[in-house]
N, C-alpha and C. Protein backbone atom coordinates (compact mmCIF):
# COMPACT_ATOMS: atom_id res chain seq x y z
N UNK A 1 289.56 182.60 70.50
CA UNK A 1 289.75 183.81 71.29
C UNK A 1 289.80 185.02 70.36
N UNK A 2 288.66 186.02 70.68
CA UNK A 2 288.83 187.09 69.77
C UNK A 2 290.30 188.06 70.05
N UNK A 3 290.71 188.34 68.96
CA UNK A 3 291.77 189.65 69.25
C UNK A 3 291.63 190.82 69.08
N UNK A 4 291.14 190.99 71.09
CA UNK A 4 290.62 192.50 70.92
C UNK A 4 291.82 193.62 71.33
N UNK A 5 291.88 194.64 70.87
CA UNK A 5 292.50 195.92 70.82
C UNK A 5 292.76 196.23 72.57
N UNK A 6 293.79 196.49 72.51
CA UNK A 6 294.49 197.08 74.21
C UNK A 6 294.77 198.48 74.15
N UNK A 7 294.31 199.10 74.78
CA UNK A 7 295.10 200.21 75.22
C UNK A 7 296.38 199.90 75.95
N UNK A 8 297.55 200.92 75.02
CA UNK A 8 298.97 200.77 74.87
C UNK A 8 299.31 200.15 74.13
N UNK A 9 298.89 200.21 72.89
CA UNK A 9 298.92 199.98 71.50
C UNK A 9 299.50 200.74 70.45
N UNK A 10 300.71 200.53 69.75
CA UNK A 10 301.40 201.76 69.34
C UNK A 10 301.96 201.20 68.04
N UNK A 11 301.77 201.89 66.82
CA UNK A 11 302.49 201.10 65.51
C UNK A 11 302.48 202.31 64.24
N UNK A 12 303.13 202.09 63.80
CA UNK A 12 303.15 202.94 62.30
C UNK A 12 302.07 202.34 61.74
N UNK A 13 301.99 203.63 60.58
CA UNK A 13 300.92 203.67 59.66
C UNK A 13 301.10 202.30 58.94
N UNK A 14 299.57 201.52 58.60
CA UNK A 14 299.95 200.64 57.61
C UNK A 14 300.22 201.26 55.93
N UNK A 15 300.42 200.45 54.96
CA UNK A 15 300.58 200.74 54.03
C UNK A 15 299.12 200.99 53.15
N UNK A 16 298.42 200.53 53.35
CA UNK A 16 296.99 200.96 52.74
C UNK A 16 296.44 202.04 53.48
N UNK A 17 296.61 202.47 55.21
CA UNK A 17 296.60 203.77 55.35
C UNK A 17 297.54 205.36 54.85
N UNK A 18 298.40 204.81 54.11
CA UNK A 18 299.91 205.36 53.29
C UNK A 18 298.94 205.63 52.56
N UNK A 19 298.61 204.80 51.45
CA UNK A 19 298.04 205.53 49.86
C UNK A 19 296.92 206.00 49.98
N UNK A 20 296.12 205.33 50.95
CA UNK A 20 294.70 206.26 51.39
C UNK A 20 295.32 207.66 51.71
N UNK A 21 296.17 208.38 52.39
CA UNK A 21 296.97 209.69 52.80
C UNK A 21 297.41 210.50 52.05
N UNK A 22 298.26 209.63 50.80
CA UNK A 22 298.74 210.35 49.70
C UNK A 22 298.04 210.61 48.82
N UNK A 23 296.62 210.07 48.82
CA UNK A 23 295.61 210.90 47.62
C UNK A 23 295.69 212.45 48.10
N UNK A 24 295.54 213.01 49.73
CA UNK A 24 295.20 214.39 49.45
C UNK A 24 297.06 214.96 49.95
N UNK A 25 297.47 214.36 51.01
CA UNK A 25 298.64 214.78 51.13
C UNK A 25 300.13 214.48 49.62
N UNK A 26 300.08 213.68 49.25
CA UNK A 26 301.10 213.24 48.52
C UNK A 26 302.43 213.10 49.36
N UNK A 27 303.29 213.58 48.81
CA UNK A 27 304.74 213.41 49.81
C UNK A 27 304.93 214.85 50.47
N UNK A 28 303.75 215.50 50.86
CA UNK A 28 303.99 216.18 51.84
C UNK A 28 303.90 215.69 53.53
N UNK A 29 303.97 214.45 53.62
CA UNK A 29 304.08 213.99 54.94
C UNK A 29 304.99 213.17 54.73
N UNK A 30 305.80 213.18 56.28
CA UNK A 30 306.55 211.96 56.37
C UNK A 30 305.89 210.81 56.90
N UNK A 31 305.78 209.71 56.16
CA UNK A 31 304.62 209.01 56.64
C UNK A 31 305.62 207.99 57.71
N UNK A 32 306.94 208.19 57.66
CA UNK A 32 307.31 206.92 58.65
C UNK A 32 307.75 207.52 60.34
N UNK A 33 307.13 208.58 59.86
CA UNK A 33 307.52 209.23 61.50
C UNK A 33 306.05 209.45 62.23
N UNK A 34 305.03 208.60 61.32
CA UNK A 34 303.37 209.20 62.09
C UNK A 34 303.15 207.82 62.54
N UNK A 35 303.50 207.75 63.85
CA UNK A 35 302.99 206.70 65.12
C UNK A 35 301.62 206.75 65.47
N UNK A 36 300.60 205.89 65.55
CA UNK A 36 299.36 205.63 65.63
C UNK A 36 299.35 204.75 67.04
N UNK A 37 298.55 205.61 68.25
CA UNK A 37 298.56 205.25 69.51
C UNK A 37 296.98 204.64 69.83
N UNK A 38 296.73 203.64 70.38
CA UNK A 38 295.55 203.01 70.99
C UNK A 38 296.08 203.78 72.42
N UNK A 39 295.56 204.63 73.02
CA UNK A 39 295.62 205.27 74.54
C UNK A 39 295.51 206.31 74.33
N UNK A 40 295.42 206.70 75.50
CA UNK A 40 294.97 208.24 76.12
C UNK A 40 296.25 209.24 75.81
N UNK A 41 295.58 210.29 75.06
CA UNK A 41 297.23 211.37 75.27
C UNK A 41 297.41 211.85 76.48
N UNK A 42 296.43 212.48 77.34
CA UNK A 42 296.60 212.67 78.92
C UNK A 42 296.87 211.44 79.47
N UNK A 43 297.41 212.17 80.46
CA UNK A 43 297.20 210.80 82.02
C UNK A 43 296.16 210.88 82.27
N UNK A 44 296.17 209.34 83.05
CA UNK A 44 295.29 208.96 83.37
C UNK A 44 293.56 208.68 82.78
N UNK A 45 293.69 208.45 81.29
CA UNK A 45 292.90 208.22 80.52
C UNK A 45 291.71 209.33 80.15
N UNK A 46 292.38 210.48 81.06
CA UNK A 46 291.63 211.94 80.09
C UNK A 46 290.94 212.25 79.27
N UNK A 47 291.74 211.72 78.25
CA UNK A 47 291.11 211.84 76.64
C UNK A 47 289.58 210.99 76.45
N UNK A 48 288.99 212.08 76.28
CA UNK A 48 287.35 211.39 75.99
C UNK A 48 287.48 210.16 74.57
N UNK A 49 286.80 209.39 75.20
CA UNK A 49 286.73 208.62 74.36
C UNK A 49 286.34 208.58 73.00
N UNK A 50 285.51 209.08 72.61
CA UNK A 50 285.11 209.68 71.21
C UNK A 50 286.31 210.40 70.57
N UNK A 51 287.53 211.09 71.44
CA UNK A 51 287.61 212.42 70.61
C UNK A 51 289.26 211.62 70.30
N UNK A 52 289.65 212.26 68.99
CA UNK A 52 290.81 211.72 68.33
C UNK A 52 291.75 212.79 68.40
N UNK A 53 293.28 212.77 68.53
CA UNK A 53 294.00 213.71 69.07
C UNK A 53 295.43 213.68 68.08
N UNK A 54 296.07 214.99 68.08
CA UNK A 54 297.41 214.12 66.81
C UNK A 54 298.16 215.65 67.26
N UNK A 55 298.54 216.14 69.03
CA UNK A 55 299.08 217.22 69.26
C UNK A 55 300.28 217.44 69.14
N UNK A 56 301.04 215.94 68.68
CA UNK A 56 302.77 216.28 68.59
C UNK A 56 303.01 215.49 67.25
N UNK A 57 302.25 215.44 65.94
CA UNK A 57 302.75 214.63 65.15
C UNK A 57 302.16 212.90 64.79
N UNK A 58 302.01 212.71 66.26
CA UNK A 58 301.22 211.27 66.43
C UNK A 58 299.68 211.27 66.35
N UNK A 59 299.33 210.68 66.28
CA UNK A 59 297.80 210.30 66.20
C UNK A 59 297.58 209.22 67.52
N UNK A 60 296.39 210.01 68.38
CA UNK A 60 295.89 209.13 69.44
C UNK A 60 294.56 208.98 68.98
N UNK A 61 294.37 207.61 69.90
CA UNK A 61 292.93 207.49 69.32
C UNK A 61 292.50 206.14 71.16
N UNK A 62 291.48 206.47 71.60
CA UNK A 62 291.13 205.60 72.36
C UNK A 62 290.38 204.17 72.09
N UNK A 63 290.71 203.23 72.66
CA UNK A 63 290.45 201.54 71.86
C UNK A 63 289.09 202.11 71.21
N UNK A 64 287.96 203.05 71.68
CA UNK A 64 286.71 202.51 70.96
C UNK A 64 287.09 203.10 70.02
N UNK A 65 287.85 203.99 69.29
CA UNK A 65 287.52 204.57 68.26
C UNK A 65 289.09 204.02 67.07
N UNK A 66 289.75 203.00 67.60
CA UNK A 66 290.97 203.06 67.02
C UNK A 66 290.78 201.92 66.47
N UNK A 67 292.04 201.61 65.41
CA UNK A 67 291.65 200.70 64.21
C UNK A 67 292.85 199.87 63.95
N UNK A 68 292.90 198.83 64.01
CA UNK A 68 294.49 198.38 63.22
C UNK A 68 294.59 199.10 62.04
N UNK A 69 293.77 198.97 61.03
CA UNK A 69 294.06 199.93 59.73
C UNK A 69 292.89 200.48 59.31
N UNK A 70 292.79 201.90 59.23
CA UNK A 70 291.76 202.60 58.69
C UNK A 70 291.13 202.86 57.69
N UNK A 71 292.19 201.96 57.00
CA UNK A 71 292.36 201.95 55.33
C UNK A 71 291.08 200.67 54.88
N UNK A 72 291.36 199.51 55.88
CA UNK A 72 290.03 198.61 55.49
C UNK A 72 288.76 198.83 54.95
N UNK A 73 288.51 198.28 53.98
CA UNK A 73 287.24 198.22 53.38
C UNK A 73 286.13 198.06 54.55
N UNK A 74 285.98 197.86 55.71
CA UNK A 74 285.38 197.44 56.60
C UNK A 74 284.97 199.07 57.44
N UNK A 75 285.98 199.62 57.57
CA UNK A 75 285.94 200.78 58.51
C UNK A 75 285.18 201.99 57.69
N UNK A 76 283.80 202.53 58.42
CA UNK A 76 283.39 203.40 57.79
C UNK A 76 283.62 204.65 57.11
N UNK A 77 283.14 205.17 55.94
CA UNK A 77 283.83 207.06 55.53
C UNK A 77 283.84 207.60 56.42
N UNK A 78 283.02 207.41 57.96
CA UNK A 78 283.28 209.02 58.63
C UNK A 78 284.26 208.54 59.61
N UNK A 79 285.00 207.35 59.85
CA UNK A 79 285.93 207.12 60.30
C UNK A 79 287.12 207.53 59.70
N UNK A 80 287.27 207.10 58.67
CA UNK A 80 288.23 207.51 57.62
C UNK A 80 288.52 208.98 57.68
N UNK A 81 287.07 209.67 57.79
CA UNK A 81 287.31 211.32 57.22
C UNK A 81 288.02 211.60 58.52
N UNK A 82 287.67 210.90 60.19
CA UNK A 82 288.31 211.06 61.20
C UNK A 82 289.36 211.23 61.14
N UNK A 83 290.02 210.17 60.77
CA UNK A 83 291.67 209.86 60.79
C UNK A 83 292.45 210.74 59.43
N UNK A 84 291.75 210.65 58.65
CA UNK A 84 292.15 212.05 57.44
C UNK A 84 292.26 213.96 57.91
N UNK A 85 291.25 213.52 59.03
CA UNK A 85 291.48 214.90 59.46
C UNK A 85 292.57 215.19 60.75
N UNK A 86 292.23 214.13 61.38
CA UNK A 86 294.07 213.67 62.76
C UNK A 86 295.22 213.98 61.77
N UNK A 87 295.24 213.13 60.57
CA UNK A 87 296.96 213.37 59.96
C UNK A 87 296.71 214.94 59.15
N UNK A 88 295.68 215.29 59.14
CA UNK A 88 296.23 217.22 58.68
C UNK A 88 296.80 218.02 59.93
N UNK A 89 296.52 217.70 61.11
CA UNK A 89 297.04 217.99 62.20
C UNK A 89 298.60 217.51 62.36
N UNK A 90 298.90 216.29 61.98
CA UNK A 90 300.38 216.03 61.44
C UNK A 90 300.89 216.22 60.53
N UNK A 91 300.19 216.58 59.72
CA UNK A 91 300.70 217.08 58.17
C UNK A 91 301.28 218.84 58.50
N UNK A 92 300.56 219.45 59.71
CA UNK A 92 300.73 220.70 59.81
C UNK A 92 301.60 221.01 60.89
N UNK A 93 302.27 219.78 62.07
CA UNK A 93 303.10 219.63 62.82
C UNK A 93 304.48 219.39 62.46
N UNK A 94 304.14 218.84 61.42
CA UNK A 94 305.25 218.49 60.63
C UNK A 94 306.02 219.98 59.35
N UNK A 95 305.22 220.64 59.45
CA UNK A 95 305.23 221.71 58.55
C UNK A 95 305.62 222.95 59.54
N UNK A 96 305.74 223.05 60.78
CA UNK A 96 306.42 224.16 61.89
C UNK A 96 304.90 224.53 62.28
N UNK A 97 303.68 224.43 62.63
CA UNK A 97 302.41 224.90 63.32
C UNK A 97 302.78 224.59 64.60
N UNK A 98 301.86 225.24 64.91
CA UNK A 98 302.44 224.74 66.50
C UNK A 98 301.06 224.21 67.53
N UNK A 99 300.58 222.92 66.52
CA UNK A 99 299.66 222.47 66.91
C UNK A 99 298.98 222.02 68.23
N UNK A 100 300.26 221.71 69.01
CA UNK A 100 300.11 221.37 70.58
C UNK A 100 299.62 222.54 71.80
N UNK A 101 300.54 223.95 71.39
CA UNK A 101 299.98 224.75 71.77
C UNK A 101 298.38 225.48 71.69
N UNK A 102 297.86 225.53 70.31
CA UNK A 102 296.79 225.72 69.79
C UNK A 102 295.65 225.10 70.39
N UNK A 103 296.44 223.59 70.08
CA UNK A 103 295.27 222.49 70.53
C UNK A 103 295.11 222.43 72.04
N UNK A 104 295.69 222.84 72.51
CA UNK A 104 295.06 223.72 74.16
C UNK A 104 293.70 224.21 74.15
N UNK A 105 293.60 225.04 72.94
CA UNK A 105 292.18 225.79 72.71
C UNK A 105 291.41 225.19 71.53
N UNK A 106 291.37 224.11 71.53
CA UNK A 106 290.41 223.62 70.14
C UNK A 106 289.15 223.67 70.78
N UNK A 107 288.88 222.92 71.98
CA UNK A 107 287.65 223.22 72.13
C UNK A 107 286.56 224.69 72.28
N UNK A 108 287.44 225.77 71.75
CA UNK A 108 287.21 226.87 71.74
C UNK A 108 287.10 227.29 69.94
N UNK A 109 287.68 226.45 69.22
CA UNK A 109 287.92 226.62 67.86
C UNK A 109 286.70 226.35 66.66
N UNK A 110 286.56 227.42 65.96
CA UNK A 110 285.65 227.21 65.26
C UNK A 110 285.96 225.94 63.94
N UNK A 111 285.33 224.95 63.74
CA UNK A 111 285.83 223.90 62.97
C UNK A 111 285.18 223.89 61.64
N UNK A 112 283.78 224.93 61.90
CA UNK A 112 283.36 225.01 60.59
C UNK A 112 283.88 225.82 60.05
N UNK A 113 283.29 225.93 58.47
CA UNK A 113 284.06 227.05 57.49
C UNK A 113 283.56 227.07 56.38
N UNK A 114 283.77 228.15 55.34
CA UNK A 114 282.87 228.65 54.05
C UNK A 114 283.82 228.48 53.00
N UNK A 115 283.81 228.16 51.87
CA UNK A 115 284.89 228.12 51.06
C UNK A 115 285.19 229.57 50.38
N UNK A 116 285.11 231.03 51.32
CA UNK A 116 285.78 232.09 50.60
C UNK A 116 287.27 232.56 50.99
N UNK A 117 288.04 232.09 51.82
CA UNK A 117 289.26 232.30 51.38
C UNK A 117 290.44 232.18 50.55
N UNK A 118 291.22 233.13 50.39
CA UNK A 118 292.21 232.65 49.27
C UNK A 118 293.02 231.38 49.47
N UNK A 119 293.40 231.14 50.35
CA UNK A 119 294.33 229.94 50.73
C UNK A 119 294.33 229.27 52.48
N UNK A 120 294.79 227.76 52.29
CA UNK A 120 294.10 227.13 53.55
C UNK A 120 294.99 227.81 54.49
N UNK A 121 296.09 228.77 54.67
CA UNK A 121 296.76 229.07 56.03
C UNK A 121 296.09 230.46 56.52
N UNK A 122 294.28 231.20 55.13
CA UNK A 122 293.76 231.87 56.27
C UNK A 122 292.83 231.25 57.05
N UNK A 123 292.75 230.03 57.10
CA UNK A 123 291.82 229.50 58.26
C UNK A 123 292.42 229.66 59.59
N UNK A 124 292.03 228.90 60.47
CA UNK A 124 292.55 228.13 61.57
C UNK A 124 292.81 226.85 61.45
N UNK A 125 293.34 226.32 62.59
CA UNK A 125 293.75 224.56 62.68
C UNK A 125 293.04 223.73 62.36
N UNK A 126 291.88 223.94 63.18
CA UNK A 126 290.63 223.09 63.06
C UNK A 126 289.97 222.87 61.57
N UNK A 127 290.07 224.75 60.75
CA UNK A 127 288.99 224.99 60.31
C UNK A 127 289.74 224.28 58.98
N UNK A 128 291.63 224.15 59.04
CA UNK A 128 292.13 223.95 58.09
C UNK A 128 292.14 222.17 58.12
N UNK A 129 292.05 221.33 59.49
CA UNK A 129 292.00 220.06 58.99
C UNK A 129 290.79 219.52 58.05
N UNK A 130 289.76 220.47 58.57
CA UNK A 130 288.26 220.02 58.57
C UNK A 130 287.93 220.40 57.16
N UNK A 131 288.63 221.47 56.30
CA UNK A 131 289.12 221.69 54.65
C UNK A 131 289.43 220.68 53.95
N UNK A 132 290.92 220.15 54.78
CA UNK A 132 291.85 219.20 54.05
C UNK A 132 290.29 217.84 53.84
N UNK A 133 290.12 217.16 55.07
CA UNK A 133 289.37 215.95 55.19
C UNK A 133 288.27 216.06 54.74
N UNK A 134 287.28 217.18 54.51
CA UNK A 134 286.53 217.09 53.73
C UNK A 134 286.59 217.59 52.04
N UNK A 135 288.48 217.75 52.07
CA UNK A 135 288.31 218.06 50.02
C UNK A 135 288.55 216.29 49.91
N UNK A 136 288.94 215.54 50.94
CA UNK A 136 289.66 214.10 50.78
C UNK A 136 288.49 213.79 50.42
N UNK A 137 287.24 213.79 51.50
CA UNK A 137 285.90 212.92 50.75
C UNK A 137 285.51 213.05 49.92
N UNK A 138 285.41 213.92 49.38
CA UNK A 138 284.82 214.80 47.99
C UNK A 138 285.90 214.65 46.99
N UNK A 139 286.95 214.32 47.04
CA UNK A 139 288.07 213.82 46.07
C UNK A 139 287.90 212.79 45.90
N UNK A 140 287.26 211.42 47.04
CA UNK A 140 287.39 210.14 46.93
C UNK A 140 286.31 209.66 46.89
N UNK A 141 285.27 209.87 47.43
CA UNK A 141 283.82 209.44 47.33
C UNK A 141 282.61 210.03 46.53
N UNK A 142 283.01 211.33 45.77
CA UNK A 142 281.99 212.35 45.21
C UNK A 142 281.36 213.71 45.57
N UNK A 143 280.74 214.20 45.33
CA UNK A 143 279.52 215.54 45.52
C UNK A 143 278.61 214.86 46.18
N UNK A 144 277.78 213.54 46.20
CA UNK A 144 276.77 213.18 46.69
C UNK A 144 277.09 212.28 48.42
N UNK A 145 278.52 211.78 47.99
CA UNK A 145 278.93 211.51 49.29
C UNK A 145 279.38 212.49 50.02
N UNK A 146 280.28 213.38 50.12
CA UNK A 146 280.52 214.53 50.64
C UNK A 146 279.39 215.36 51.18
N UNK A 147 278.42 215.68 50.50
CA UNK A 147 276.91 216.69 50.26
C UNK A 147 276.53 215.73 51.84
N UNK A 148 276.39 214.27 52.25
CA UNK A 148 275.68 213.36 53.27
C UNK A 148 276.28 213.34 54.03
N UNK A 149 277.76 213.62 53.96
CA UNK A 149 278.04 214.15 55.69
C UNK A 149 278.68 215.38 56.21
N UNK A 150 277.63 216.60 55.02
CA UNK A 150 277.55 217.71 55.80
C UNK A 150 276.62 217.53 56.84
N UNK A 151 275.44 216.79 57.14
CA UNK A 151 274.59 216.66 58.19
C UNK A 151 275.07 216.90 58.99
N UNK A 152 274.37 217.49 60.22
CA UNK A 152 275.41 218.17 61.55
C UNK A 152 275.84 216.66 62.49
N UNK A 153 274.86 215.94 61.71
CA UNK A 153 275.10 214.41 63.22
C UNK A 153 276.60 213.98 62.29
N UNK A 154 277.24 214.32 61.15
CA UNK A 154 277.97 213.77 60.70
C UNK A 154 279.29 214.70 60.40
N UNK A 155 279.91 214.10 60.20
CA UNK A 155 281.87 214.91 60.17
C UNK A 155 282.31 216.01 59.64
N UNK A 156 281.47 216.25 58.23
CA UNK A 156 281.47 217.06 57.92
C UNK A 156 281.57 218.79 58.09
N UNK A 157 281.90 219.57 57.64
CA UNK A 157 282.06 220.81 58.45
C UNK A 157 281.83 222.18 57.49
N UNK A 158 281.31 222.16 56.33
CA UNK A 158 281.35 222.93 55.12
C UNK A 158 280.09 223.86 55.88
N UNK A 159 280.26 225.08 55.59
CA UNK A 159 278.60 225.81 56.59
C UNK A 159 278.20 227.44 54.81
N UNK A 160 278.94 226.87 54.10
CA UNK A 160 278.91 227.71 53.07
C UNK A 160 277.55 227.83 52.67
N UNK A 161 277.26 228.66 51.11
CA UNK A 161 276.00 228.18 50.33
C UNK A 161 276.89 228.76 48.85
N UNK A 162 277.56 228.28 48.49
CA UNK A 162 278.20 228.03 47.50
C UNK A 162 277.48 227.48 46.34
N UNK A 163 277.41 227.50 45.11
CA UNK A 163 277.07 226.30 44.05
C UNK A 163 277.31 225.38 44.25
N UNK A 164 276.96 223.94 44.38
CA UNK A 164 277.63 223.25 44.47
C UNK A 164 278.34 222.32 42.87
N UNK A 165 278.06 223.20 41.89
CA UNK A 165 278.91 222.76 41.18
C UNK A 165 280.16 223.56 41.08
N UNK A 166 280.22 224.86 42.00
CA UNK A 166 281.94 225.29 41.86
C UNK A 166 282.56 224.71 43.00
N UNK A 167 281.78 224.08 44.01
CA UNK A 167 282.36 223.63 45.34
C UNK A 167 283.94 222.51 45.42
N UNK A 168 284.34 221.81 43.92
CA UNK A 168 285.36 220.99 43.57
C UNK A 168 286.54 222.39 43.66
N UNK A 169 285.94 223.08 42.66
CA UNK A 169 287.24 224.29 42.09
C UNK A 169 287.51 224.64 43.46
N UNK A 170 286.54 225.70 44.31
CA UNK A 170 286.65 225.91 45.45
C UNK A 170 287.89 225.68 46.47
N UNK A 171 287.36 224.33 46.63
CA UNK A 171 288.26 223.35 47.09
C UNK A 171 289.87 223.21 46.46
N UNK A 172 289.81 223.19 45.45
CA UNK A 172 291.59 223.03 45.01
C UNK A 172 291.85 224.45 44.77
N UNK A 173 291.11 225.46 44.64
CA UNK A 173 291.96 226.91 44.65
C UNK A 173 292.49 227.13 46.07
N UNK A 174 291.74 226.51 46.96
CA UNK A 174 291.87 227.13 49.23
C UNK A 174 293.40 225.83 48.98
N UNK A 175 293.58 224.46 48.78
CA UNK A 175 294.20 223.89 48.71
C UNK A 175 295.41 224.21 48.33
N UNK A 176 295.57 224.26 47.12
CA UNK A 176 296.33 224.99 46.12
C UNK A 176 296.94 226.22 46.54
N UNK A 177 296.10 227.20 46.46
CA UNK A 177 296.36 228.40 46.88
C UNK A 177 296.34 229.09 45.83
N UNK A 178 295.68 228.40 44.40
CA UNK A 178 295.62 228.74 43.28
C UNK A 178 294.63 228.89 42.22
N UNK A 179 294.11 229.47 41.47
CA UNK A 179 292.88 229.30 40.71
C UNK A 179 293.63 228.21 39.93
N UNK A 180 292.22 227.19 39.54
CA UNK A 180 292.53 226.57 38.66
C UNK A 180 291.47 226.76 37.62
């Protein structure tokens, strides 16, 4: 009998989704308070299926798109960059944003973004998860992996024309908030 995934499915982070997190967050999250939901955040199963949600801290995700652990060698980068970009939404709930309200209007929110600001709190929500999760790929997979899912069919969200050899610095000065 296969063991397939239920909606109403609810568990803390595993521990290989932990150190996968703390490469870009470190101990700026509390990682034992981020509950990972198989179901709908609306009633009545609302939540489109594709779309991943994290409006109070938690991370929802509907059975097709949810994972026992995301961290598996099995589960693809643009899954990963998915769920990397859900916990900047808890990383920033957790930090006083007031993500639930906001996220009222995401589908109104611009998610792309250019790497010329001084620091990630002049973005927006969106524009700041979609920063965080794509400095994560480009921290963890390279310039050439990162560069393949700027494609628009893919997760990515960078809309700059930057060098792309300052595009690392870039990235940890908006992060940072600092030249390095």
């Amino acid at each position: 009998m296969k063991n397939e995934i239920k909606e109403g499915t609810l568990r803390l982070m595993t521990l290989g989704e932990i150190a996968m997190a703390r490469k870009i967050f470190s101990d700026s999250l509390i990682y034992s308070r981020v509950w990972i939901h198989c179901d709908s955040y609306f009633p009545f199963g609302l939540q489109a299926k594709n779309v991943a949600m994290a409006p109070n801290g938690e991370l929802w995700f509907r059975k097709e798109s949810y994972h026992r652990d995301f961290s598996d060698i099995r589960i693809s980068i643009a899954k990963k960059h998915i769920f990397i970009h859900e916990l900047a939404h808890v990383w920033q709930h957790q930090h006083g944003q007031w993500v639930r309200m906001r996220g009222l209007m995401s589908w109104a929110a611009d998610y792309y973004y250019r790497l010329d600001k001084a620091s990630l709190r002049q973005y927006n929500l969106e524009q700041q998860a979609s920063i965080i999760a794509d400095y994560w790929l480009l921290s963890m997979y390279g310039i050439d992996e990162w560069f393949r899912h700027q494609n628009p069919n893919l997760n990515g969200k960078y809309c700059g024309r930057d060098n792309i050899r300052d595009i690392p610095a870039l990235y940890r000065k908006i992060i940072t908030g600092k030249n390095t």
